[in-house]
Structure formats: C-alpha cells, structure tokens
PDB file of N, CA and C in Angstrom:
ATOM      1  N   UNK A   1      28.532 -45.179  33.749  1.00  0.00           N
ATOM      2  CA  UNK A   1      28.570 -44.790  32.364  1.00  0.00           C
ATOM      3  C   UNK A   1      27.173 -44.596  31.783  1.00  0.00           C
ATOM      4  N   UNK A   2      25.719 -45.241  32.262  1.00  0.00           N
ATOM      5  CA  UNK A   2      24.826 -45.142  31.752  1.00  0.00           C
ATOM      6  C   UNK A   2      24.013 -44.219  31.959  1.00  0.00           C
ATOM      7  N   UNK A   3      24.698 -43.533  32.990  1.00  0.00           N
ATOM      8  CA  UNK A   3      24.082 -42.320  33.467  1.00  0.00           C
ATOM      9  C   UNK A   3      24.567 -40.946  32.798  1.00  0.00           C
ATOM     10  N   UNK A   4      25.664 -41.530  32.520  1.00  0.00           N
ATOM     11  CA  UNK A   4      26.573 -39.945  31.357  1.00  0.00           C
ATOM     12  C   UNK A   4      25.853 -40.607  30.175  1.00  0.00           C
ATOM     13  N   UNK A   5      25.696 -41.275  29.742  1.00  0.00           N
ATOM     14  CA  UNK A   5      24.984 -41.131  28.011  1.00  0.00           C
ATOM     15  C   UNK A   5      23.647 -40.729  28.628  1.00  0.00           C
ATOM     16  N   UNK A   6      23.289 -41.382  29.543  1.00  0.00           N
ATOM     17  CA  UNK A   6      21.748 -40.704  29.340  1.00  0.00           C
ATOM     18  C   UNK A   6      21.436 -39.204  29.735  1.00  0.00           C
ATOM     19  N   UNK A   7      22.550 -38.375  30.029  1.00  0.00           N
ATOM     20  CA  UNK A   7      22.509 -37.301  30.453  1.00  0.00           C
ATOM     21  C   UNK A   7      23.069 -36.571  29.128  1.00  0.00           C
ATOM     22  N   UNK A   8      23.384 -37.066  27.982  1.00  0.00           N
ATOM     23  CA  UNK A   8      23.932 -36.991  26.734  1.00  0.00           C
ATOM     24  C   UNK A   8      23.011 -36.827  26.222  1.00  0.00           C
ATOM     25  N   UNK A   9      22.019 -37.930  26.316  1.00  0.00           N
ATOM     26  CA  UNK A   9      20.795 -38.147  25.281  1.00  0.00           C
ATOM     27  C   UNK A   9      19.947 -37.050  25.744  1.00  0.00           C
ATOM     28  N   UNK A  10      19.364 -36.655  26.685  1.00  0.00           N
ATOM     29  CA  UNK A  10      19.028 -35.870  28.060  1.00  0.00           C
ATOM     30  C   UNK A  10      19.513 -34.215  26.813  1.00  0.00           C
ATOM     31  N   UNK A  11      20.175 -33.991  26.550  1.00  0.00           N
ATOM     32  CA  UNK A  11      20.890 -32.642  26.541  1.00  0.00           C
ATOM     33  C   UNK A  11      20.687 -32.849  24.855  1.00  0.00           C
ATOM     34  N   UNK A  12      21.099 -33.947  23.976  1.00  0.00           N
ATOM     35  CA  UNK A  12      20.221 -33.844  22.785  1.00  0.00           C
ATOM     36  C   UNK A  12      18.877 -33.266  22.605  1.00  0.00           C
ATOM     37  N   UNK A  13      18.345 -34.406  23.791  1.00  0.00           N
ATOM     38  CA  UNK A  13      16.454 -34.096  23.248  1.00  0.00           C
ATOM     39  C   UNK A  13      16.501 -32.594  23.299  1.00  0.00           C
ATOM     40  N   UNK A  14      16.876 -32.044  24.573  1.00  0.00           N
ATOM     41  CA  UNK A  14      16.529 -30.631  24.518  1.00  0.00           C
ATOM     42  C   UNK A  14      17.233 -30.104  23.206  1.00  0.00           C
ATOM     43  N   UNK A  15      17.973 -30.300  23.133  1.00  0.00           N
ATOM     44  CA  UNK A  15      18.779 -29.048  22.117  1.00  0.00           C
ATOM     45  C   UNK A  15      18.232 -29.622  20.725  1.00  0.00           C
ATOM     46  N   UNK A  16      17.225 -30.804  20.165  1.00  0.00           N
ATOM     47  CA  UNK A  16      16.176 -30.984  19.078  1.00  0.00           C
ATOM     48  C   UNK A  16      14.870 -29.954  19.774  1.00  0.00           C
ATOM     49  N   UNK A  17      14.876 -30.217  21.105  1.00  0.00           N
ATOM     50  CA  UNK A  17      12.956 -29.541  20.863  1.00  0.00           C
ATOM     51  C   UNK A  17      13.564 -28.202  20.950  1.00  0.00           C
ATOM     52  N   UNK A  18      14.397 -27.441  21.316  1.00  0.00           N
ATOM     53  CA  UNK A  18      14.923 -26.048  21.006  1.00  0.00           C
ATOM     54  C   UNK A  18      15.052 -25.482  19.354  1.00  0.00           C
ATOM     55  N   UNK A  19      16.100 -26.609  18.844  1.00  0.00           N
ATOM     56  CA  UNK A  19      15.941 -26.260  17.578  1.00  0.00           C
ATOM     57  C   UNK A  19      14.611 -26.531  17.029  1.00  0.00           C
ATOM     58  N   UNK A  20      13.179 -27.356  17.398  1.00  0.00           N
ATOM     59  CA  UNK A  20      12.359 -27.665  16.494  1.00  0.00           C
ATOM     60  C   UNK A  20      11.731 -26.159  16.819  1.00  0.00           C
ATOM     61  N   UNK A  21      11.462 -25.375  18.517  1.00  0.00           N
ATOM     62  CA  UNK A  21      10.950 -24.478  18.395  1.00  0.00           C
ATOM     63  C   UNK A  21      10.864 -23.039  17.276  1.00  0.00           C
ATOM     64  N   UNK A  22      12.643 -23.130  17.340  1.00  0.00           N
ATOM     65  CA  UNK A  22      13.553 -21.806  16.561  1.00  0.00           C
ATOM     66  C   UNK A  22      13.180 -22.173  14.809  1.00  0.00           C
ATOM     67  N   UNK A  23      12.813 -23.300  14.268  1.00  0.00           N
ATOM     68  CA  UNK A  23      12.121 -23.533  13.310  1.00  0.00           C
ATOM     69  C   UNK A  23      11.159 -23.412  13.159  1.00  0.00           C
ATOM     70  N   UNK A  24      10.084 -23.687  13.830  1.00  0.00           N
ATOM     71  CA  UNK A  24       8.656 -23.713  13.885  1.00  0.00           C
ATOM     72  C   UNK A  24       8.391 -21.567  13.873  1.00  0.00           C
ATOM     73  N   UNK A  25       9.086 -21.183  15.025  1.00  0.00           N
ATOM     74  CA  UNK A  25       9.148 -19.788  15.454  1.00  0.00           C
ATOM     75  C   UNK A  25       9.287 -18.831  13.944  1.00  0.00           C
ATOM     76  N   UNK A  26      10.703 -19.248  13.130  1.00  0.00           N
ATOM     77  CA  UNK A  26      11.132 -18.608  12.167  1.00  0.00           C
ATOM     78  C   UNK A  26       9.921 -18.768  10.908  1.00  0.00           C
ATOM     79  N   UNK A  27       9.473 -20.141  10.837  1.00  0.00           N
ATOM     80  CA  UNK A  27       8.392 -20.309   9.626  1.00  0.00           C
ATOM     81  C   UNK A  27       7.247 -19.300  10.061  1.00  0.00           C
ATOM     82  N   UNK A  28       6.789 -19.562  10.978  1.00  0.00           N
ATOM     83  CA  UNK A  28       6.046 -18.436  11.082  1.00  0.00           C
ATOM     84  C   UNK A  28       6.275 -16.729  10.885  1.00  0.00           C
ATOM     85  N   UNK A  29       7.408 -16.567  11.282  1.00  0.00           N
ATOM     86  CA  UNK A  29       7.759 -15.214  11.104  1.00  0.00           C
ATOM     87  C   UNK A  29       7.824 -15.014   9.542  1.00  0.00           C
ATOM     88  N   UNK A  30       8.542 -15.989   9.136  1.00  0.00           N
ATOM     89  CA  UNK A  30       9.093 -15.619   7.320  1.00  0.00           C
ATOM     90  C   UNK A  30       6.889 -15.726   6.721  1.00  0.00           C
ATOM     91  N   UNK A  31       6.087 -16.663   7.725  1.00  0.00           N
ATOM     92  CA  UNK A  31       4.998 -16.185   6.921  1.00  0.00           C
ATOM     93  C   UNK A  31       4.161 -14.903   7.408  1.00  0.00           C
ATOM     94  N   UNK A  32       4.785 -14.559   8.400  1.00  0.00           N
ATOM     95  CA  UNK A  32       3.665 -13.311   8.709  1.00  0.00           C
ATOM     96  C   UNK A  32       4.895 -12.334   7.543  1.00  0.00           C
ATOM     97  N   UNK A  33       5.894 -11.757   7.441  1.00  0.00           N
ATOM     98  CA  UNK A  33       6.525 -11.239   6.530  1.00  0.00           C
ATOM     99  C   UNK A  33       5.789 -11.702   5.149  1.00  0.00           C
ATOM    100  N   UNK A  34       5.955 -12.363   4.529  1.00  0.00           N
ATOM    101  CA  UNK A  34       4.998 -12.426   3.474  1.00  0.00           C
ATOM    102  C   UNK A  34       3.929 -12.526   3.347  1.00  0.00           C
ATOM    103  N   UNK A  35       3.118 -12.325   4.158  1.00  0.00           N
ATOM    104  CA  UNK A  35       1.525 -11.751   4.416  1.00  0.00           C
ATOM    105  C   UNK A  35       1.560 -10.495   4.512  1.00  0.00           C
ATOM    106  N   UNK A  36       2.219  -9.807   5.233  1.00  0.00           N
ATOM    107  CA  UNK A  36       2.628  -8.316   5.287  1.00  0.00           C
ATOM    108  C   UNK A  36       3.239  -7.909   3.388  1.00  0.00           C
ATOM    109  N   UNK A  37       3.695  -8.464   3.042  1.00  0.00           N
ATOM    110  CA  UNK A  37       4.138  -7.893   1.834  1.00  0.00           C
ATOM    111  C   UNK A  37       3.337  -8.019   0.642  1.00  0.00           C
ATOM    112  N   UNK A  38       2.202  -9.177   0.756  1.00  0.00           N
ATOM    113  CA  UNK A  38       1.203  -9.496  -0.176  1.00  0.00           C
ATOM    114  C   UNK A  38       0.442  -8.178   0.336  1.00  0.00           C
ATOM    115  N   UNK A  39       0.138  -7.528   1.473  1.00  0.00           N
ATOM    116  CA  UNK A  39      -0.725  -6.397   2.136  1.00  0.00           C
ATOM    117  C   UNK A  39      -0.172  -5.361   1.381  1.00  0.00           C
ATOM    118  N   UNK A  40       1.126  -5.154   1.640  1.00  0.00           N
ATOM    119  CA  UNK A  40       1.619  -4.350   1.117  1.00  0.00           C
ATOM    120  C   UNK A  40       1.317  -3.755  -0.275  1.00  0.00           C
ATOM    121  N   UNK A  41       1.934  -4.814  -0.692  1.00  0.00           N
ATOM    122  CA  UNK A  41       1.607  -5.064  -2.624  1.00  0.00           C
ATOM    123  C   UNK A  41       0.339  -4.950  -2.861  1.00  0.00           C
ATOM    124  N   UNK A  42      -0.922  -4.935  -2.002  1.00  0.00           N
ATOM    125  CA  UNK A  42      -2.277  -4.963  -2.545  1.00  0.00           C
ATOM    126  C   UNK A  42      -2.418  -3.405  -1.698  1.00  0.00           C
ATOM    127  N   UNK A  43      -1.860  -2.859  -0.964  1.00  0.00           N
ATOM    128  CA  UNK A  43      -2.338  -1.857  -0.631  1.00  0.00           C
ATOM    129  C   UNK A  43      -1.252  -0.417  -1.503  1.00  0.00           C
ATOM    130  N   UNK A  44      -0.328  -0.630  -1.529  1.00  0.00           N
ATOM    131  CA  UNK A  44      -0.031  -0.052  -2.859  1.00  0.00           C
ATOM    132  C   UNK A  44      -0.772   0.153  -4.057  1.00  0.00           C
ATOM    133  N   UNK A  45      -1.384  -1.270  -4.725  1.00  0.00           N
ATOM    134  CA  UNK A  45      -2.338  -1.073  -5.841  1.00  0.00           C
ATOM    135  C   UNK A  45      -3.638  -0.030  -5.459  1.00  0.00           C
ATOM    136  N   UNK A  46      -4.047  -0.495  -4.310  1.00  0.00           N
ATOM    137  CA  UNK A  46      -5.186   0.651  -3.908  1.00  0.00           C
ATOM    138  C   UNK A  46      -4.715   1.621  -4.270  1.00  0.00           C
ATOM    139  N   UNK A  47      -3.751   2.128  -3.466  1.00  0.00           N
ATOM    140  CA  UNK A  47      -3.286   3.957  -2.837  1.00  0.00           C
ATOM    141  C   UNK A  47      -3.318   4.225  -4.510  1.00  0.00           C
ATOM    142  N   UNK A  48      -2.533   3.278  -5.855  1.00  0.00           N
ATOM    143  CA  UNK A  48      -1.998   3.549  -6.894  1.00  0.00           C
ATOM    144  C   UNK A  48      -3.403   4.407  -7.538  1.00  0.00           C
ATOM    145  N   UNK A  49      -4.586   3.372  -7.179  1.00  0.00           N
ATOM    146  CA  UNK A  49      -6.104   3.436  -7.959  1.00  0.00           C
ATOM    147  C   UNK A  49      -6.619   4.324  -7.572  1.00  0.00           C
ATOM    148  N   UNK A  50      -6.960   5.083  -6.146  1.00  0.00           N
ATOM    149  CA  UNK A  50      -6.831   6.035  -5.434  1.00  0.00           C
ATOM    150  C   UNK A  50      -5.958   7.294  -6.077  1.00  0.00           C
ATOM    151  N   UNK A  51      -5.235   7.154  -5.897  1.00  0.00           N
ATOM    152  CA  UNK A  51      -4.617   8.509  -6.738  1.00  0.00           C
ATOM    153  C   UNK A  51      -4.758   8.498  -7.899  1.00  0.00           C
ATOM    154  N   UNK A  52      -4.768   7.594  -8.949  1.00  0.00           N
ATOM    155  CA  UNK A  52      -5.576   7.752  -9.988  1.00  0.00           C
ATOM    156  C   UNK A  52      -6.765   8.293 -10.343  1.00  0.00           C
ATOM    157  N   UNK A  53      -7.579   7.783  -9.773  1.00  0.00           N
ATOM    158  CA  UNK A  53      -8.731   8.596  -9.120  1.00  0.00           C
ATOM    159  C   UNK A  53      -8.761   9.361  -8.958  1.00  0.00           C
ATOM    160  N   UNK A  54      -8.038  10.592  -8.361  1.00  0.00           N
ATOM    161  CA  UNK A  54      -8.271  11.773  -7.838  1.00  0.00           C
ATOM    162  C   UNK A  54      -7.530  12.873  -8.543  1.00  0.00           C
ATOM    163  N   UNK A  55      -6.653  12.119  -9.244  1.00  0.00           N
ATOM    164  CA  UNK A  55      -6.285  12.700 -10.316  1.00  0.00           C
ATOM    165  C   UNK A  55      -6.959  13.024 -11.630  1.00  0.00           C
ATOM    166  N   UNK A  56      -7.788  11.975 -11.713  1.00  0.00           N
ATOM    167  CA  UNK A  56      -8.713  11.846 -12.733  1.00  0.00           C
ATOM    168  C   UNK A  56      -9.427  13.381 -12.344  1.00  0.00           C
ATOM    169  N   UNK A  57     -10.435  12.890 -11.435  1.00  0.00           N
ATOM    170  CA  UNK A  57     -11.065  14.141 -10.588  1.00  0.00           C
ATOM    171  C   UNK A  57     -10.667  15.340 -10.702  1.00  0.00           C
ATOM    172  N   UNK A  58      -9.254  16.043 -10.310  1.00  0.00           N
ATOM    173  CA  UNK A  58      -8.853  17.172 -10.414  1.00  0.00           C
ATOM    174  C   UNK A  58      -8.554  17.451 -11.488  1.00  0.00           C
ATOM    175  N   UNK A  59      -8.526  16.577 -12.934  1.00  0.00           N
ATOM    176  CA  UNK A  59      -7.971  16.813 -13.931  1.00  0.00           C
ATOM    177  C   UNK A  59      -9.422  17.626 -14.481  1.00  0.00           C
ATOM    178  N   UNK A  60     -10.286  17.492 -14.328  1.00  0.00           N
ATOM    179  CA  UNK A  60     -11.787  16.906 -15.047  1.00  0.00           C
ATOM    180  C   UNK A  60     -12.194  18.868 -14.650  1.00  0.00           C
ATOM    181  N   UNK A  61     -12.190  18.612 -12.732  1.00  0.00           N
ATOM    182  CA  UNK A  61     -12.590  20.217 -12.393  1.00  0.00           C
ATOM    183  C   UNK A  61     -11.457  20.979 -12.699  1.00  0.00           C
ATOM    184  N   UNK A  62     -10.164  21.011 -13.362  1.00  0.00           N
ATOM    185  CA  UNK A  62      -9.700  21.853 -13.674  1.00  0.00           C
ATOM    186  C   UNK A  62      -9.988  22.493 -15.556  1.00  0.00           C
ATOM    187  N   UNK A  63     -10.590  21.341 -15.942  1.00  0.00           N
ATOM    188  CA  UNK A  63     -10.959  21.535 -17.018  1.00  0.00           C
ATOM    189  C   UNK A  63     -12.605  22.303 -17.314  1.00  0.00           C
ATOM    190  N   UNK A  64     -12.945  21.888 -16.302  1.00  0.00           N
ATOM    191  CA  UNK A  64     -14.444  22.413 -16.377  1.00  0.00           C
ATOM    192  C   UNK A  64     -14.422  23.955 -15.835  1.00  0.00           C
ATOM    193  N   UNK A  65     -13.189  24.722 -15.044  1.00  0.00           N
ATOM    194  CA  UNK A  65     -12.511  25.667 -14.430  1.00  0.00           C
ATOM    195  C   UNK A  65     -12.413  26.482 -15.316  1.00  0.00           C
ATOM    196  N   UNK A  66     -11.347  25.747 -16.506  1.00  0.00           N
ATOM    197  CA  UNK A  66     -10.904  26.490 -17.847  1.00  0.00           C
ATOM    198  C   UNK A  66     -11.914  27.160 -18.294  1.00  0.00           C
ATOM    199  N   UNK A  67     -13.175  25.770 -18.811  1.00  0.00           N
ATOM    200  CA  UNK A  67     -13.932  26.365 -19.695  1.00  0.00           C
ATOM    201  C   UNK A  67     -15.133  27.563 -19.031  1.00  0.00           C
ATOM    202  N   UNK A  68     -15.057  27.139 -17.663  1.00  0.00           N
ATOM    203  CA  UNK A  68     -16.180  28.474 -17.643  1.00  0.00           C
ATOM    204  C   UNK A  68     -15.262  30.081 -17.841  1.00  0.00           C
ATOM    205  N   UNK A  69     -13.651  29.680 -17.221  1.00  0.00           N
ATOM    206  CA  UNK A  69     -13.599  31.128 -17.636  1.00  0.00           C
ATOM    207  C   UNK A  69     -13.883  31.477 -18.617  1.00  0.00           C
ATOM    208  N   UNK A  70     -13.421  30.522 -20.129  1.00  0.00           N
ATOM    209  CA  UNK A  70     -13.654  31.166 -21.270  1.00  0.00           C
ATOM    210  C   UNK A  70     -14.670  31.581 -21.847  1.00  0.00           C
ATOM    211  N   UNK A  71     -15.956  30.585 -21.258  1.00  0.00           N
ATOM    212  CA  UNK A  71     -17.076  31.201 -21.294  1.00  0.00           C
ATOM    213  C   UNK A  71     -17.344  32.432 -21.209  1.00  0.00           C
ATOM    214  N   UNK A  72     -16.712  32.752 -19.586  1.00  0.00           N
ATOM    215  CA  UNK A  72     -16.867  34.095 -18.918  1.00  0.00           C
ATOM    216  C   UNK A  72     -16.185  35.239 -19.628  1.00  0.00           C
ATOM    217  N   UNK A  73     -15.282  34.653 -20.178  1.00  0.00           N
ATOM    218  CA  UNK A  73     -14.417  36.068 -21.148  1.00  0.00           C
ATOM    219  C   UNK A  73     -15.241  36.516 -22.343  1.00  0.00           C
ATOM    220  N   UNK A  74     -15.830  35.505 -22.671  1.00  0.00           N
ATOM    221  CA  UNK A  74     -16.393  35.322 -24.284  1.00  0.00           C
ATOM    222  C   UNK A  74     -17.786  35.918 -23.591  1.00  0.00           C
ATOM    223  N   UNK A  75     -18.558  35.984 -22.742  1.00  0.00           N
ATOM    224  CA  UNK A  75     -19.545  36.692 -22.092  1.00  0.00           C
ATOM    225  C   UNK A  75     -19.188  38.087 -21.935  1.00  0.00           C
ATOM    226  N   UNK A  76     -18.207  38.333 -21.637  1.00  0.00           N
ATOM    227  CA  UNK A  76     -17.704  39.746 -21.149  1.00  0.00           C
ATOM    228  C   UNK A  76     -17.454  40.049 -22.453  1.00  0.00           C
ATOM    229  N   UNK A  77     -16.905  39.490 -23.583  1.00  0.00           N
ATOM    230  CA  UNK A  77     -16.918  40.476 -25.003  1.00  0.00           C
ATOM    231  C   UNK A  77     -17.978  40.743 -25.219  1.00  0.00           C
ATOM    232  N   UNK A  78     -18.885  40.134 -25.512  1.00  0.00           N
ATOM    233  CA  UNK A  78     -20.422  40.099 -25.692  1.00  0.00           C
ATOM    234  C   UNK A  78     -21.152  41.528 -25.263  1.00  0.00           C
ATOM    235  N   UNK A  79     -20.977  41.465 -23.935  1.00  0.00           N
ATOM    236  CA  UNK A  79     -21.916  42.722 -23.233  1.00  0.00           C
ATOM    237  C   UNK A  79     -21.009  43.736 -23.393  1.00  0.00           C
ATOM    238  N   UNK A  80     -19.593  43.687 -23.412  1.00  0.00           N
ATOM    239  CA  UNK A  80     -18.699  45.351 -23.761  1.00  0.00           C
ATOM    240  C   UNK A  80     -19.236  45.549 -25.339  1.00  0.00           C
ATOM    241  N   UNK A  81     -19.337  44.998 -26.088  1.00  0.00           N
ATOM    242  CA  UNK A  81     -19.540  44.934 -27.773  1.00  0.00           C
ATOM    243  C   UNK A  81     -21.236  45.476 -28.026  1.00  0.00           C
ATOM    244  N   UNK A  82     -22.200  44.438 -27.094  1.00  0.00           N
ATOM    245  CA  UNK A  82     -23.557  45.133 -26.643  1.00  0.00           C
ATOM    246  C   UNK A  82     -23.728  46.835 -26.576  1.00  0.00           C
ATOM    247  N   UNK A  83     -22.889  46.661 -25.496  1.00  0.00           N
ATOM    248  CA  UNK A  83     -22.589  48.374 -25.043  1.00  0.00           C
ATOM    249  C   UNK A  83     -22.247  49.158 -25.853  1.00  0.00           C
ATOM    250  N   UNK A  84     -21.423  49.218 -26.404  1.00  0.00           N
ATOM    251  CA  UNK A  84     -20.688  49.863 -27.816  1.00  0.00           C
ATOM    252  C   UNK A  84     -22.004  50.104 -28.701  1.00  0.00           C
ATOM    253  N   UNK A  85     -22.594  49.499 -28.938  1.00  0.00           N
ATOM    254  CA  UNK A  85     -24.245  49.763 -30.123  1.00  0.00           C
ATOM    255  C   UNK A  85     -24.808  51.117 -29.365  1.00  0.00           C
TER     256      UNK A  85
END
C-alpha cells in the first residue's frame, strides 16, 4: 500500500510542477501581450504625430502653391495691361 500512495504522491508532484509551469508560461505570455500593446498604443501615437506632421507640411506647400499662382496671375495682368499703354 505504501508504494501506491507514494506513486499517488509521485503523480501529484508532477501534475503541481506541470501546472506551476503552464502558470508561470501563461504570466509571461499575458505580459509580453501587454508590452506589445503598450508598443502598440505608443506607436500609434507616433504614426498619429507623424501624419500630423505631414499633413501640416502639405497643408502649408499647398498654400504657398496657391499663393504664387495668384501672384503669377496678378503678374500676368500687370504686363498684358503694361502692353496695352
């Protein structure tokens, strides 16, 4: 009989250091997942600031675009009106 409990106890221990592994295993996973999602969440804010940015940028040379045409139109009345004298 002391050999079936201890082959009992025997088949516990393992099936604690199994489960302590599959715990130990999972905490780690659930923290690399939320390290990945803090990455995430901070690399989102970049890309967000980043395109902000470049939006800014294209907003700025499309405006500076505008104004030289109008320049350029308002130049071109100028010298047809010149001409005309």
């Amino acid at each position: 009989m002391n050999k079936t409990v201890s082959e009992e106890v025997k088949k516990m221990e393992d099936n604690f250091a199994k489960q302590k592994d599959f715990i130990e295993k999972e905490a780690a996973r659930q923290a690399a997942l939320r390290a990945n999602d803090t990455m995430s969440r901070r690399q989102k804010v970049e890309e967000r600031r980043l395109d902000e940015a470049v939006n800014t940028e294209r907003e700025r040379v499309r405006k500076e675009a505008r104004e030289q045409i109008v320049e350029e139109e308002a130049a071109k009345a100028i010298l047809e009106k010149t001409r005309d004298w």
